[in-house]
C-alpha atoms as a PDB file:
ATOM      1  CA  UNK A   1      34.210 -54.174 -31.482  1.00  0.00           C
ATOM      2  CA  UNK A   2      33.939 -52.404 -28.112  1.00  0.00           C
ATOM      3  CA  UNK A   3      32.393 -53.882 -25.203  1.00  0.00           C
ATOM      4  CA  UNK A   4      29.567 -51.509 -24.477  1.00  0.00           C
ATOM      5  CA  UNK A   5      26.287 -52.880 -22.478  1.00  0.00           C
ATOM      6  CA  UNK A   6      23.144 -51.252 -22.019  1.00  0.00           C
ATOM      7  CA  UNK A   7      20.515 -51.941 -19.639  1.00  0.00           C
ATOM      8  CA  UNK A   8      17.087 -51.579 -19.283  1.00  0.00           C
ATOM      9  CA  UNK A   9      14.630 -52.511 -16.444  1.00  0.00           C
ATOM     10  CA  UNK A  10      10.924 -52.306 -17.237  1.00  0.00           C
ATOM     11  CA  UNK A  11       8.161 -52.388 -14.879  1.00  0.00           C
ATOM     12  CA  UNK A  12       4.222 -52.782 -14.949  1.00  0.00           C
ATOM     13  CA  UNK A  13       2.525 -49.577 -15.120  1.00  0.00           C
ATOM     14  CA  UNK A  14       0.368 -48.484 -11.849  1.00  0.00           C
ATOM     15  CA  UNK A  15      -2.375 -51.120 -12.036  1.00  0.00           C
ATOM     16  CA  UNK A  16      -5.650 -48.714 -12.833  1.00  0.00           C
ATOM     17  CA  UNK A  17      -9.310 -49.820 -11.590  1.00  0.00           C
ATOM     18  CA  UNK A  18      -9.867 -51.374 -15.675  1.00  0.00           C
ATOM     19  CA  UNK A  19     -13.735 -51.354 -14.703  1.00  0.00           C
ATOM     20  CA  UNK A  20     -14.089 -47.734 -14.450  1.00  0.00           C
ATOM     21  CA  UNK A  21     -12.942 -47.670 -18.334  1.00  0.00           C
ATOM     22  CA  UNK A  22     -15.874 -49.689 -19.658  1.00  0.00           C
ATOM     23  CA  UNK A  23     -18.375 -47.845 -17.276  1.00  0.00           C
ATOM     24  CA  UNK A  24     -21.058 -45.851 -18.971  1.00  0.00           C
ATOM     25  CA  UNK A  25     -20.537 -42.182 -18.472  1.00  0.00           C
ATOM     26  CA  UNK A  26     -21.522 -40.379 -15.490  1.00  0.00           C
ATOM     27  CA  UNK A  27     -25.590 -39.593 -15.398  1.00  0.00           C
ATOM     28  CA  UNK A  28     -28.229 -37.408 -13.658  1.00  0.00           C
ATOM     29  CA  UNK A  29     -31.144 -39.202 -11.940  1.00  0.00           C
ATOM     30  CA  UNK A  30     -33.416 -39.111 -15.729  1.00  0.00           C
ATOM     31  CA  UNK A  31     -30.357 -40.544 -17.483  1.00  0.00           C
ATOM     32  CA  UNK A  32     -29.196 -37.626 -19.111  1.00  0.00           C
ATOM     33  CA  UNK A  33     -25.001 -37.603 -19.250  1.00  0.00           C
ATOM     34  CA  UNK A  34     -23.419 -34.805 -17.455  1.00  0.00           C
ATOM     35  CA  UNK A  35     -20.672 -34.561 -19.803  1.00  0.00           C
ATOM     36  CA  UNK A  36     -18.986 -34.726 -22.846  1.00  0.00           C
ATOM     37  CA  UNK A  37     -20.538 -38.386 -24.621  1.00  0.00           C
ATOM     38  CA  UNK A  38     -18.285 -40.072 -27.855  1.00  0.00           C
ATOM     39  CA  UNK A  39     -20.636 -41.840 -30.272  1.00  0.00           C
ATOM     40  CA  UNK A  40     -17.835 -43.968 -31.794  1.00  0.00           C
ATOM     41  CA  UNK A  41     -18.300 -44.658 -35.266  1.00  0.00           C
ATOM     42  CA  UNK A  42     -15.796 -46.191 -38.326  1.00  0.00           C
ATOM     43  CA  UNK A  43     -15.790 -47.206 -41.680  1.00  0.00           C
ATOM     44  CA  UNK A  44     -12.886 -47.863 -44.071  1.00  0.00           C
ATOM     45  CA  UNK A  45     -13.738 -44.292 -46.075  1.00  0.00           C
ATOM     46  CA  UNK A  46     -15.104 -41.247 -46.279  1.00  0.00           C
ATOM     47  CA  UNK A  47     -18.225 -42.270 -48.337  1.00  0.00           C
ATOM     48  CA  UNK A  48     -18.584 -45.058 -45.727  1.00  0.00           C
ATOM     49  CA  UNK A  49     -18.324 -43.006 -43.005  1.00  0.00           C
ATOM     50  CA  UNK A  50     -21.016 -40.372 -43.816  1.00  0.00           C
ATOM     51  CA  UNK A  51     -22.940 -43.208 -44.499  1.00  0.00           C
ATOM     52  CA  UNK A  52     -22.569 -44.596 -41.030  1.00  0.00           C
ATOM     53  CA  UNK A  53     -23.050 -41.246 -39.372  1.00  0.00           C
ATOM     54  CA  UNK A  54     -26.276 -40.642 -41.450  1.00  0.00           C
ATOM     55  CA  UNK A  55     -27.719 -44.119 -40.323  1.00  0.00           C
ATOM     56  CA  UNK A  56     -26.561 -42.969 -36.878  1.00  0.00           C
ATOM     57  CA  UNK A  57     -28.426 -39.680 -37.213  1.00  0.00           C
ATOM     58  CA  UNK A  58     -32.054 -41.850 -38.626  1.00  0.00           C
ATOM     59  CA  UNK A  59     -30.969 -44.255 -35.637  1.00  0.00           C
ATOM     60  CA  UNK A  60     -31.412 -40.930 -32.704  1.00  0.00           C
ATOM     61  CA  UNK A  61     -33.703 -39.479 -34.465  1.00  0.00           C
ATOM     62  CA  UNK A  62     -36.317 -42.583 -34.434  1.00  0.00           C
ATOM     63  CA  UNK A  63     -35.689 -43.796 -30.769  1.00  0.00           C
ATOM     64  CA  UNK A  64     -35.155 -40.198 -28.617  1.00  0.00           C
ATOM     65  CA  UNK A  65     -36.426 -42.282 -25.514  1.00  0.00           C
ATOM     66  CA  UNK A  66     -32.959 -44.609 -25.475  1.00  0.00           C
ATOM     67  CA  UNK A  67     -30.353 -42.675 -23.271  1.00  0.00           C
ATOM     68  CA  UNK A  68     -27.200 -41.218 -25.211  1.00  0.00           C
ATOM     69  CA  UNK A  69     -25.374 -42.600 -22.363  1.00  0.00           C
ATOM     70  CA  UNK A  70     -26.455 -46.259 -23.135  1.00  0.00           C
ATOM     71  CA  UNK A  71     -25.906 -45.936 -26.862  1.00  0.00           C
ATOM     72  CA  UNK A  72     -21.842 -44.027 -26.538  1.00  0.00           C
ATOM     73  CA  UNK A  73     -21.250 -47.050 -23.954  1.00  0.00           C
ATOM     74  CA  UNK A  74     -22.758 -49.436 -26.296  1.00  0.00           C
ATOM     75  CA  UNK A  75     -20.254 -48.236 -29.628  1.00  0.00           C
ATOM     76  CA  UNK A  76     -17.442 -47.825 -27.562  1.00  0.00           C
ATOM     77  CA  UNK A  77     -17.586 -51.511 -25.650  1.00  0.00           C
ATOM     78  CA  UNK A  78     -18.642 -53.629 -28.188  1.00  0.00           C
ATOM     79  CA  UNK A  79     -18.114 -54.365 -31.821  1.00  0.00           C
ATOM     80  CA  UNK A  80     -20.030 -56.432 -34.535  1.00  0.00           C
ATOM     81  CA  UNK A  81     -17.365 -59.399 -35.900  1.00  0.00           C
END
């Protein structure tokens, strides 16, 4: 058995401003996003899934006065238990 050592040193990563990740995306004066705007969905299959995206779909569709920007922030911060 040889005597060979390794080391390692690990640091913390640069500490990032964490609140600009849960901030809804950027938005002209009406609300509208200026960029590109996730609507996060999941399911545990594909039949689920197109499910979820067509309720998504019925959801726009019925309520075109709620800002996209509110609703990506919403699916992307929070989660139903």
């Amino acid at each position: 058995i040889s005597g060979t050592n390794a080391h390692v040193i690990l640091e913390e990563p640069p500490a990032d401003d964490e609140d600009d990740l849960l901030d809804p995306p950027a938005c002209d004066a009406d609300g509208t996003a200026t960029g590109p705007l996730p609507l996060v969905i999941s399911a545990r299959g594909g039949a689920a899934l197109r499910a979820q995206a067509e309720r998504m779909l019925t959801f726009l569709a019925e309520r075109p006065e709620v800002p996209l920007a509110d609703i990506g922030h919403s699916l992307a911060t929070t989660r139903a238990s």
